[in-house]
PDB file of N, CA and C in Angstrom:
ATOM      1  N   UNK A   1      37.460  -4.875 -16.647  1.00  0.00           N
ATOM      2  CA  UNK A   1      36.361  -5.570 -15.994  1.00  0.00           C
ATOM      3  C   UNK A   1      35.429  -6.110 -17.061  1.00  0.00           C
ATOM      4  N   UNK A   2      34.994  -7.443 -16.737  1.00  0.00           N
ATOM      5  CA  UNK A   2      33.734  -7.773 -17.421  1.00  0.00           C
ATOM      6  C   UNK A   2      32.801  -7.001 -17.847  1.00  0.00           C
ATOM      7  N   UNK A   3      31.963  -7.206 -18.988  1.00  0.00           N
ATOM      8  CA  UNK A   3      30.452  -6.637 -19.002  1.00  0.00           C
ATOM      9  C   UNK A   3      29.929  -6.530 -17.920  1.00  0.00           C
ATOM     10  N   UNK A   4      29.258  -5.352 -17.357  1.00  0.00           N
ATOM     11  CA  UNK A   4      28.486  -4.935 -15.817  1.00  0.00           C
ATOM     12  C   UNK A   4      27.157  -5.194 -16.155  1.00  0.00           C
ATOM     13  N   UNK A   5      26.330  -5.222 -17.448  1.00  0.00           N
ATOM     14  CA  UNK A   5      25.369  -5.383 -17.564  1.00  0.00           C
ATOM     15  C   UNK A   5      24.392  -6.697 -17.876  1.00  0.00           C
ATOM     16  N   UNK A   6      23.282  -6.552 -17.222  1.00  0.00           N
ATOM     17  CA  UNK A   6      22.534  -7.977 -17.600  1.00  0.00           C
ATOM     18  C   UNK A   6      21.086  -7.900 -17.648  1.00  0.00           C
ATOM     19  N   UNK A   7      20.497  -9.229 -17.545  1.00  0.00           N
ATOM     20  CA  UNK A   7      18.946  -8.661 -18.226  1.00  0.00           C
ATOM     21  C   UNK A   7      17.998  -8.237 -17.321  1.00  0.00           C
ATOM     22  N   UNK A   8      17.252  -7.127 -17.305  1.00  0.00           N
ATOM     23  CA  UNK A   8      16.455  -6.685 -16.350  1.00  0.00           C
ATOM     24  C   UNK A   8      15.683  -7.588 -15.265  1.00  0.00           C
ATOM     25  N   UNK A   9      15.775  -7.386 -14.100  1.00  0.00           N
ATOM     26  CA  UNK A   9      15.419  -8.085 -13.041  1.00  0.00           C
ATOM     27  C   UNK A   9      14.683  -7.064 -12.696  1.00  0.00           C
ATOM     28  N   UNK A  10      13.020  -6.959 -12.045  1.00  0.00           N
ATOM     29  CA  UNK A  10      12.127  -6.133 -11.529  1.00  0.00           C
ATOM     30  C   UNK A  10      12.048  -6.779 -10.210  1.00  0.00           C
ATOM     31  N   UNK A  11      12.149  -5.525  -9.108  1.00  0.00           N
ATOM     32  CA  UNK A  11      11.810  -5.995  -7.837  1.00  0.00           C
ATOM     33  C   UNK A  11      10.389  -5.030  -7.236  1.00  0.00           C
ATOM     34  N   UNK A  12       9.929  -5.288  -6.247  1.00  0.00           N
ATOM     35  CA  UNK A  12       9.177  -4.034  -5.460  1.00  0.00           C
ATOM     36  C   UNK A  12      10.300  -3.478  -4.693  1.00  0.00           C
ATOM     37  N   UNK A  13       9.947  -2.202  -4.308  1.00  0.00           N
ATOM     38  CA  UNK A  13      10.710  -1.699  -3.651  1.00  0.00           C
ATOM     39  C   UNK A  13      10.104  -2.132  -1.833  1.00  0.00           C
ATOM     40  N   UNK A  14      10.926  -1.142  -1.143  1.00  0.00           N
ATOM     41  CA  UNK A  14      10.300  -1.208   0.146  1.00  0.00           C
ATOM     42  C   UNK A  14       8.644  -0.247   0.232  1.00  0.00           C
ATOM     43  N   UNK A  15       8.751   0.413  -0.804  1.00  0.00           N
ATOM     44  CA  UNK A  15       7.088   1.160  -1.079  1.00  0.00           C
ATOM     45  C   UNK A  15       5.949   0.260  -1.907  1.00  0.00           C
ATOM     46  N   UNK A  16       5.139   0.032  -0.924  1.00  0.00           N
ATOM     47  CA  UNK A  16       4.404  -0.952  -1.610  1.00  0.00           C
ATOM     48  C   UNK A  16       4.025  -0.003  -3.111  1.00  0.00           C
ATOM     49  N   UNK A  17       3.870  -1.201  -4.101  1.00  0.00           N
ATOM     50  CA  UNK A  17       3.471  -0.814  -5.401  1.00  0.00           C
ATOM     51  C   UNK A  17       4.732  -0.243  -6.211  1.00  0.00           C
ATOM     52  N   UNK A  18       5.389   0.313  -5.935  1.00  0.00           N
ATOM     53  CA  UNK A  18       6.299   0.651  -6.522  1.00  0.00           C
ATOM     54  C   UNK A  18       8.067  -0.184  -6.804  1.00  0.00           C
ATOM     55  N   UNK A  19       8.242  -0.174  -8.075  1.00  0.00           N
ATOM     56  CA  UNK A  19       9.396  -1.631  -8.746  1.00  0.00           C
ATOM     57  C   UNK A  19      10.439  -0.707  -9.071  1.00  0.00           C
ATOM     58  N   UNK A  20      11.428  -1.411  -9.051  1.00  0.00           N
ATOM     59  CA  UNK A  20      12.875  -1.208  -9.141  1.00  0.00           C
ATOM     60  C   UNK A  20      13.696  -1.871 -10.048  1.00  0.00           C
ATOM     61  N   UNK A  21      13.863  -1.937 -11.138  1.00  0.00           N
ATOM     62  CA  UNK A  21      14.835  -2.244 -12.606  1.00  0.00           C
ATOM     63  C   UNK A  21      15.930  -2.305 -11.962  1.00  0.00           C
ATOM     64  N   UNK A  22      16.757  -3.753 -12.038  1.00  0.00           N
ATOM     65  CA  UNK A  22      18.038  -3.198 -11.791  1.00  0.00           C
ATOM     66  C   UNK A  22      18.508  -4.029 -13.035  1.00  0.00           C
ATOM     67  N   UNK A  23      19.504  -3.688 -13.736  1.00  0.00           N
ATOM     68  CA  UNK A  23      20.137  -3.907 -15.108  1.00  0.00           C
ATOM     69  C   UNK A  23      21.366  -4.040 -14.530  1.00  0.00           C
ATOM     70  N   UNK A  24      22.165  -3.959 -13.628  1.00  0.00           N
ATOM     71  CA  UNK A  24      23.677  -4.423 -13.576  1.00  0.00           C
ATOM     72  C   UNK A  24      24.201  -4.297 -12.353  1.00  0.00           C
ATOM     73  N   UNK A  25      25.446  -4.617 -12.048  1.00  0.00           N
ATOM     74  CA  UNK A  25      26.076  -5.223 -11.019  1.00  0.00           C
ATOM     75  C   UNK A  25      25.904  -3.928 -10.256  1.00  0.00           C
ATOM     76  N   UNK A  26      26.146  -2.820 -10.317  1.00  0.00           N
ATOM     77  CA  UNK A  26      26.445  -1.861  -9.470  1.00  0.00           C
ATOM     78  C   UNK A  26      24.907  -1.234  -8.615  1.00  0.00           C
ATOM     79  N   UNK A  27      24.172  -1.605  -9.574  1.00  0.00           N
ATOM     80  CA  UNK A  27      22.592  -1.366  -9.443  1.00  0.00           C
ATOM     81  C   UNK A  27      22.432  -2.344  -8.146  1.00  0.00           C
ATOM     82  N   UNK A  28      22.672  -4.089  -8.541  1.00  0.00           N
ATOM     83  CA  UNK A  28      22.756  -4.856  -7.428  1.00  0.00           C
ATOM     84  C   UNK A  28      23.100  -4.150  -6.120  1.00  0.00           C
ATOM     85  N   UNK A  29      24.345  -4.007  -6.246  1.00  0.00           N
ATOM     86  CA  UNK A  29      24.978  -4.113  -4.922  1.00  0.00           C
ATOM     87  C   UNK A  29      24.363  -2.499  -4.101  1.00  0.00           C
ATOM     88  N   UNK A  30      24.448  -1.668  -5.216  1.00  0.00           N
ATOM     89  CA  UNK A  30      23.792  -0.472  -4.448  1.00  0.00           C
ATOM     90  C   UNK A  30      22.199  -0.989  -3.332  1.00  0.00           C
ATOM     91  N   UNK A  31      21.656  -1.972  -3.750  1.00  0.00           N
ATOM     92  CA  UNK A  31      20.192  -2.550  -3.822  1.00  0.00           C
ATOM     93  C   UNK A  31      20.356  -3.309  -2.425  1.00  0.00           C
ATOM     94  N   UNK A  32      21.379  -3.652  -2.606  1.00  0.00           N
ATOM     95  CA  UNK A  32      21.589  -5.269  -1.598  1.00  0.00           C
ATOM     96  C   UNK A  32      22.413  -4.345  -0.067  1.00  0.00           C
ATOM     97  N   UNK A  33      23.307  -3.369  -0.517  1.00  0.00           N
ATOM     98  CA  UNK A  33      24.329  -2.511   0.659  1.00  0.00           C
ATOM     99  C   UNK A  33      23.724  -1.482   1.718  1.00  0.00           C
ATOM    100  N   UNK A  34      22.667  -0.709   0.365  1.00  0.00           N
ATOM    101  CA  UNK A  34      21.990   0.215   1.199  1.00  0.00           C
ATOM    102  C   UNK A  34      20.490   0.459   1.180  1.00  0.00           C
ATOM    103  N   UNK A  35      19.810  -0.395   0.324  1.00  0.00           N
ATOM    104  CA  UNK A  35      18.584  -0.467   0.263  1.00  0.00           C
ATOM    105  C   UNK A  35      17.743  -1.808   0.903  1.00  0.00           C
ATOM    106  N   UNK A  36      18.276  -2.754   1.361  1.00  0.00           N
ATOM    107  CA  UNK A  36      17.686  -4.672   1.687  1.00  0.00           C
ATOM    108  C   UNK A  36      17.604  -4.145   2.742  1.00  0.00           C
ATOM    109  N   UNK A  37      15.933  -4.853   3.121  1.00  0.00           N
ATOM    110  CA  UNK A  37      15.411  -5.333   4.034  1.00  0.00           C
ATOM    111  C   UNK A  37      16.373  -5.612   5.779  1.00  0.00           C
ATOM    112  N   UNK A  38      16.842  -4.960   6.644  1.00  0.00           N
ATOM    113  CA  UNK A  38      17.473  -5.686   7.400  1.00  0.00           C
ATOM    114  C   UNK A  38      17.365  -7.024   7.951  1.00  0.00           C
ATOM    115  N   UNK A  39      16.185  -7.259   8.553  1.00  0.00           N
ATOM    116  CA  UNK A  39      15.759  -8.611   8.659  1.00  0.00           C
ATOM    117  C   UNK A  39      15.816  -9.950   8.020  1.00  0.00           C
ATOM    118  N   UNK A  40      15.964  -9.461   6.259  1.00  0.00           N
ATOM    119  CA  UNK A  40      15.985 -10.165   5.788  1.00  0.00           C
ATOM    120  C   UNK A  40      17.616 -10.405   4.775  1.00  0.00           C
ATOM    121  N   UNK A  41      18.503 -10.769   5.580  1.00  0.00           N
ATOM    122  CA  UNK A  41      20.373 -10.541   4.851  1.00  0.00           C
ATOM    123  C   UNK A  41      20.821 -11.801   5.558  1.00  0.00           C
ATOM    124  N   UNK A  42      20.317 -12.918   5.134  1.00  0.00           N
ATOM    125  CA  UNK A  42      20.250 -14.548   4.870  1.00  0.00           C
ATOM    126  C   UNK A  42      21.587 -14.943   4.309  1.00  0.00           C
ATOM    127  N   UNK A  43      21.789 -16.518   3.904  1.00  0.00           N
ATOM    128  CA  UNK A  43      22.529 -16.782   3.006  1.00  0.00           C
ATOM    129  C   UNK A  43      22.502 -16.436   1.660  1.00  0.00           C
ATOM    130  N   UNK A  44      21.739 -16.536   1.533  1.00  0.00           N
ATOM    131  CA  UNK A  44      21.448 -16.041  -0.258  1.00  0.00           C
ATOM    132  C   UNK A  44      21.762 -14.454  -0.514  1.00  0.00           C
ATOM    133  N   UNK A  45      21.471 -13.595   0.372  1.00  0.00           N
ATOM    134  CA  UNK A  45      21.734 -12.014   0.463  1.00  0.00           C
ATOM    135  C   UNK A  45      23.188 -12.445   0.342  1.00  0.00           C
ATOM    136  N   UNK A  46      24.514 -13.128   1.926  1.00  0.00           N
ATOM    137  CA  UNK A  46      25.630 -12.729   1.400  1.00  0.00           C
ATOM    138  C   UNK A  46      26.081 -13.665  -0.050  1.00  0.00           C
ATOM    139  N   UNK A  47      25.632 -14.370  -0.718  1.00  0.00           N
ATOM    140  CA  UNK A  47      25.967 -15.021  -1.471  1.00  0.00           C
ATOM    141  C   UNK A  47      26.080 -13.995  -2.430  1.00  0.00           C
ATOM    142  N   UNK A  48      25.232 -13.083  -3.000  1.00  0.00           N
ATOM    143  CA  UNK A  48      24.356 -12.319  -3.537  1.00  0.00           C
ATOM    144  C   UNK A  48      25.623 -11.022  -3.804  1.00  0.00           C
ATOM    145  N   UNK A  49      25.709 -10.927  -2.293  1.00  0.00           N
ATOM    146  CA  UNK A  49      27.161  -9.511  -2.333  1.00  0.00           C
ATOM    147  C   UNK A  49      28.559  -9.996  -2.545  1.00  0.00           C
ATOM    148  N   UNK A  50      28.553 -11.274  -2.235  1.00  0.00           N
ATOM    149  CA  UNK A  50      29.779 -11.806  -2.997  1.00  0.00           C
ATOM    150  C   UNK A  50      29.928 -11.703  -3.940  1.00  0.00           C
ATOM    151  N   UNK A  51      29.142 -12.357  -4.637  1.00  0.00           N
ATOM    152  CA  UNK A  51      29.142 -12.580  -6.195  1.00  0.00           C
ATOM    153  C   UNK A  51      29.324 -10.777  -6.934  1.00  0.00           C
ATOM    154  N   UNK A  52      28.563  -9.610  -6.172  1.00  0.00           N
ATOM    155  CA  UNK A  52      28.843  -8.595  -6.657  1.00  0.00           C
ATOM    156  C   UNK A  52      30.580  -7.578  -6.588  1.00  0.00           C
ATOM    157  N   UNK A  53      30.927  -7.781  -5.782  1.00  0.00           N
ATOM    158  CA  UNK A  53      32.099  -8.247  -5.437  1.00  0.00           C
ATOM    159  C   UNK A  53      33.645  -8.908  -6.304  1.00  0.00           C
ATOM    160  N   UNK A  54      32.816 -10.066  -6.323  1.00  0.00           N
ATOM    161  CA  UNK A  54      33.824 -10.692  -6.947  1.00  0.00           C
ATOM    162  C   UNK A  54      33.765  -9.971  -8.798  1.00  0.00           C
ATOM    163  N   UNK A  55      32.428 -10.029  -9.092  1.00  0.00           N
ATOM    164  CA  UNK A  55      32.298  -9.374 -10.325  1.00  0.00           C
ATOM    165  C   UNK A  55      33.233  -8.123 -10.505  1.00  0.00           C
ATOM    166  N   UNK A  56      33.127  -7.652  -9.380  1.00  0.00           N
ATOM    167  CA  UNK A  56      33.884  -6.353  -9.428  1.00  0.00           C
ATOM    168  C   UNK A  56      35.135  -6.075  -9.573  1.00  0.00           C
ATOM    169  N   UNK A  57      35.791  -7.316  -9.273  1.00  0.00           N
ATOM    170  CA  UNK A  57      37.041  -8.256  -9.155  1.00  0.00           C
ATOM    171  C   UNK A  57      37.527  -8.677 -10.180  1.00  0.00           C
ATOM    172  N   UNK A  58      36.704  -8.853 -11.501  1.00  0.00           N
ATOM    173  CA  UNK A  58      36.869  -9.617 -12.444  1.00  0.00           C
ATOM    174  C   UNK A  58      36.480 -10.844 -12.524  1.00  0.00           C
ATOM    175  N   UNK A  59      36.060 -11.937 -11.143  1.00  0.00           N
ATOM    176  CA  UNK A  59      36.451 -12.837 -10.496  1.00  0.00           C
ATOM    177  C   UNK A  59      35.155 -13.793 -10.731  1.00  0.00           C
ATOM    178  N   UNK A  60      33.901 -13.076 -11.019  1.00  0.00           N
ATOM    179  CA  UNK A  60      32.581 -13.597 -11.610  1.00  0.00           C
ATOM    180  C   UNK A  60      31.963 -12.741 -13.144  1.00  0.00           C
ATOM    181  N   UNK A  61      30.697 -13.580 -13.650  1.00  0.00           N
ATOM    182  CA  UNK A  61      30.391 -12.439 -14.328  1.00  0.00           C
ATOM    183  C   UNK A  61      28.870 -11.854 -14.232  1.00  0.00           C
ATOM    184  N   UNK A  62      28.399 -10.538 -14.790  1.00  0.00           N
ATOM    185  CA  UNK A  62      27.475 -10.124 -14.585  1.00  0.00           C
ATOM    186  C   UNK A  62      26.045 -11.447 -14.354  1.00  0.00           C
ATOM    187  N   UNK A  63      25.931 -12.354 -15.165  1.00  0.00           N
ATOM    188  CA  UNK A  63      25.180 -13.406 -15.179  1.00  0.00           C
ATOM    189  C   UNK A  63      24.979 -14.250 -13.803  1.00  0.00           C
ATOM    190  N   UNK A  64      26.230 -14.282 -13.125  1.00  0.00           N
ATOM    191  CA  UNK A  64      26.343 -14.729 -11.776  1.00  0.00           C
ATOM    192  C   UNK A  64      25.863 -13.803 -10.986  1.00  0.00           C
ATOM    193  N   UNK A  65      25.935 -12.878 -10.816  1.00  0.00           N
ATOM    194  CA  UNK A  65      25.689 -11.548 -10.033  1.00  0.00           C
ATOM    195  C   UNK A  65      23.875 -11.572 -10.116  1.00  0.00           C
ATOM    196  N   UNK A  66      23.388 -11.705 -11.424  1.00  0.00           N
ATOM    197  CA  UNK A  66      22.004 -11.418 -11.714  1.00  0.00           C
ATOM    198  C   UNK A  66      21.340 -12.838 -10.976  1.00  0.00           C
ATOM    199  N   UNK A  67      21.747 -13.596 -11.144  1.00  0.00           N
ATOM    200  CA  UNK A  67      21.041 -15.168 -10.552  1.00  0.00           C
ATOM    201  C   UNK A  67      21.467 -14.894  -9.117  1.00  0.00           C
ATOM    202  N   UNK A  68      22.302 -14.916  -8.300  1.00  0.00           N
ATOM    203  CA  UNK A  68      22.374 -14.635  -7.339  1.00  0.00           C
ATOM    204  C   UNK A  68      21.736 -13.424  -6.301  1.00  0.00           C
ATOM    205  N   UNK A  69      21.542 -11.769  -7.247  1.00  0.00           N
ATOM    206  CA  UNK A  69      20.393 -11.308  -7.045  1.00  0.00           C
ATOM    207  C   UNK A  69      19.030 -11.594  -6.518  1.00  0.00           C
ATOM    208  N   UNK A  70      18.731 -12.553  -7.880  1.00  0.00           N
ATOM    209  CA  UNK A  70      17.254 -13.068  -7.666  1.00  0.00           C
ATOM    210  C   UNK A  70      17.198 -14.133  -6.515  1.00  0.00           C
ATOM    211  N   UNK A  71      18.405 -15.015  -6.258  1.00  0.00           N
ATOM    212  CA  UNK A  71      18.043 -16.123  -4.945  1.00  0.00           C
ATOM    213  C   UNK A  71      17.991 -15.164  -4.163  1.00  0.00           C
ATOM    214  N   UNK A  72      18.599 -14.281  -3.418  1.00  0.00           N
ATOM    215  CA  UNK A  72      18.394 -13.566  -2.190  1.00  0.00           C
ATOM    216  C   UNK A  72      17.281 -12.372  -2.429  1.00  0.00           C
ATOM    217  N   UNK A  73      17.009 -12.567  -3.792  1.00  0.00           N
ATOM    218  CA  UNK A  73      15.314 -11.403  -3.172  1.00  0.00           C
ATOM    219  C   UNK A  73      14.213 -12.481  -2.613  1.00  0.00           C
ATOM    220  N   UNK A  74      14.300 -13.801  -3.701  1.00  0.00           N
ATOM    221  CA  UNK A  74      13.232 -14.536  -2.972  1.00  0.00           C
ATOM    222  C   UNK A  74      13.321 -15.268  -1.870  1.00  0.00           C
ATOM    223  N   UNK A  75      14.818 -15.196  -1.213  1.00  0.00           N
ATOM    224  CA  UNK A  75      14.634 -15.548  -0.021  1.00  0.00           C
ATOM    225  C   UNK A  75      14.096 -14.761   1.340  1.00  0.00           C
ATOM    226  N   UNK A  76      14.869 -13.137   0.287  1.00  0.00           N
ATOM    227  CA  UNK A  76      13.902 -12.045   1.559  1.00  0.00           C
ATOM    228  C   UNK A  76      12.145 -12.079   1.487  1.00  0.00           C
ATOM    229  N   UNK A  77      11.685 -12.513   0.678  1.00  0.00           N
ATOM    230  CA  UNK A  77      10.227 -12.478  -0.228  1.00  0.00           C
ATOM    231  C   UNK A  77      10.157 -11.798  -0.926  1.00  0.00           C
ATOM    232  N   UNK A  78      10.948 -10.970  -1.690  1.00  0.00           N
ATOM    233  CA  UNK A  78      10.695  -9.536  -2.462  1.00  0.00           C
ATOM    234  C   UNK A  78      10.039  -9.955  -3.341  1.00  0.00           C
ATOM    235  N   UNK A  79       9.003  -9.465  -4.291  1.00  0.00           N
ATOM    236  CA  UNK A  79       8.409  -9.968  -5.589  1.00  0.00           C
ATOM    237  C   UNK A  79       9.658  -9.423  -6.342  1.00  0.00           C
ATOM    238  N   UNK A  80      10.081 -10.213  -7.129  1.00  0.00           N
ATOM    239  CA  UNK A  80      11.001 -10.485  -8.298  1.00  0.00           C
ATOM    240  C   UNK A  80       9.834 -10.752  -9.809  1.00  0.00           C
ATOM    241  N   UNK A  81      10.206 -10.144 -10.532  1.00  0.00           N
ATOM    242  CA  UNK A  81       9.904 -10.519 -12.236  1.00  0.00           C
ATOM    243  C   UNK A  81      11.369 -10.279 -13.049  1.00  0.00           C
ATOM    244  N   UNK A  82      11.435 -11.396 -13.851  1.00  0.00           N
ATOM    245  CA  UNK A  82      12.498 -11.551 -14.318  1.00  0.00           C
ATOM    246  C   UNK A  82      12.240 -11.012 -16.177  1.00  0.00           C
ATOM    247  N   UNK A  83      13.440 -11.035 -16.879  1.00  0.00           N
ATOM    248  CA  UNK A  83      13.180 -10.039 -18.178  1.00  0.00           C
ATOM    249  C   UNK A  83      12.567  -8.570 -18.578  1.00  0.00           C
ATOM    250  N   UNK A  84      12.430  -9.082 -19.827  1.00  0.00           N
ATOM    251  CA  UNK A  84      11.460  -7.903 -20.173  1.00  0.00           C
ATOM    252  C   UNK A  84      10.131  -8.634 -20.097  1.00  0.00           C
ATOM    253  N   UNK A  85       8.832  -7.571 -20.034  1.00  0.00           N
ATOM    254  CA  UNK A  85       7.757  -8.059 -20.044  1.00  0.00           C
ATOM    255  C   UNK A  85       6.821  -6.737 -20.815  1.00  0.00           C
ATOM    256  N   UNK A  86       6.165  -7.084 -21.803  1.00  0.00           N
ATOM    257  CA  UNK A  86       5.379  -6.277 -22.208  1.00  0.00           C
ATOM    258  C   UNK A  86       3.933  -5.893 -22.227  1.00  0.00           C
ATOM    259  N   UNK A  87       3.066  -5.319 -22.053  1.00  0.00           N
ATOM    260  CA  UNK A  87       1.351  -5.102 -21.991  1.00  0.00           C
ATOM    261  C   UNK A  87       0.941  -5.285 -20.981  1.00  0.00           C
TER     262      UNK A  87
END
């Protein structure tokens, strides 16, 4: 399998104030399978589990998985911060 890892994506969780690091595909999909919003599992959500999926497959790579992540948090509204960020 591909590299699983990619560059930190920060979300909120469902607890206000409190963020969620996810660094790689398995982090994703754990995020997107048993932790997302019900209300909010749009196009961009299944796009999102595809792509984790297919990664898993060999079939994408972690980079696809991470961009696709981020379209379906901001389509659920999740606050997303992307990278590292320091101070």
């Amino acid at each position: 399998m591909a590299e699983d890892h990619f560059e930190v994506v920060t979300i909120e969780t469902d607890q206000p104030g409190r963020l969620a690091n996810i660094t790689n595909t398995r982090q994703a999909a754990e995020r997107l399978t048993e932790k997302w919003p019900a209300a909010h599992k749009g196009a961009l959500y299944r796009k999102a589990v595809k792509a984790c999926v297919d990664h898993l497959r060999g079939k994408k790579d972690a980079g696809a998985v991470r961009k696709a992540f981020i379209g379906a948090a901001r389509e659920a509204d999740i606050f997303v911060r992307e990278g590292r960020h320091f101070g």
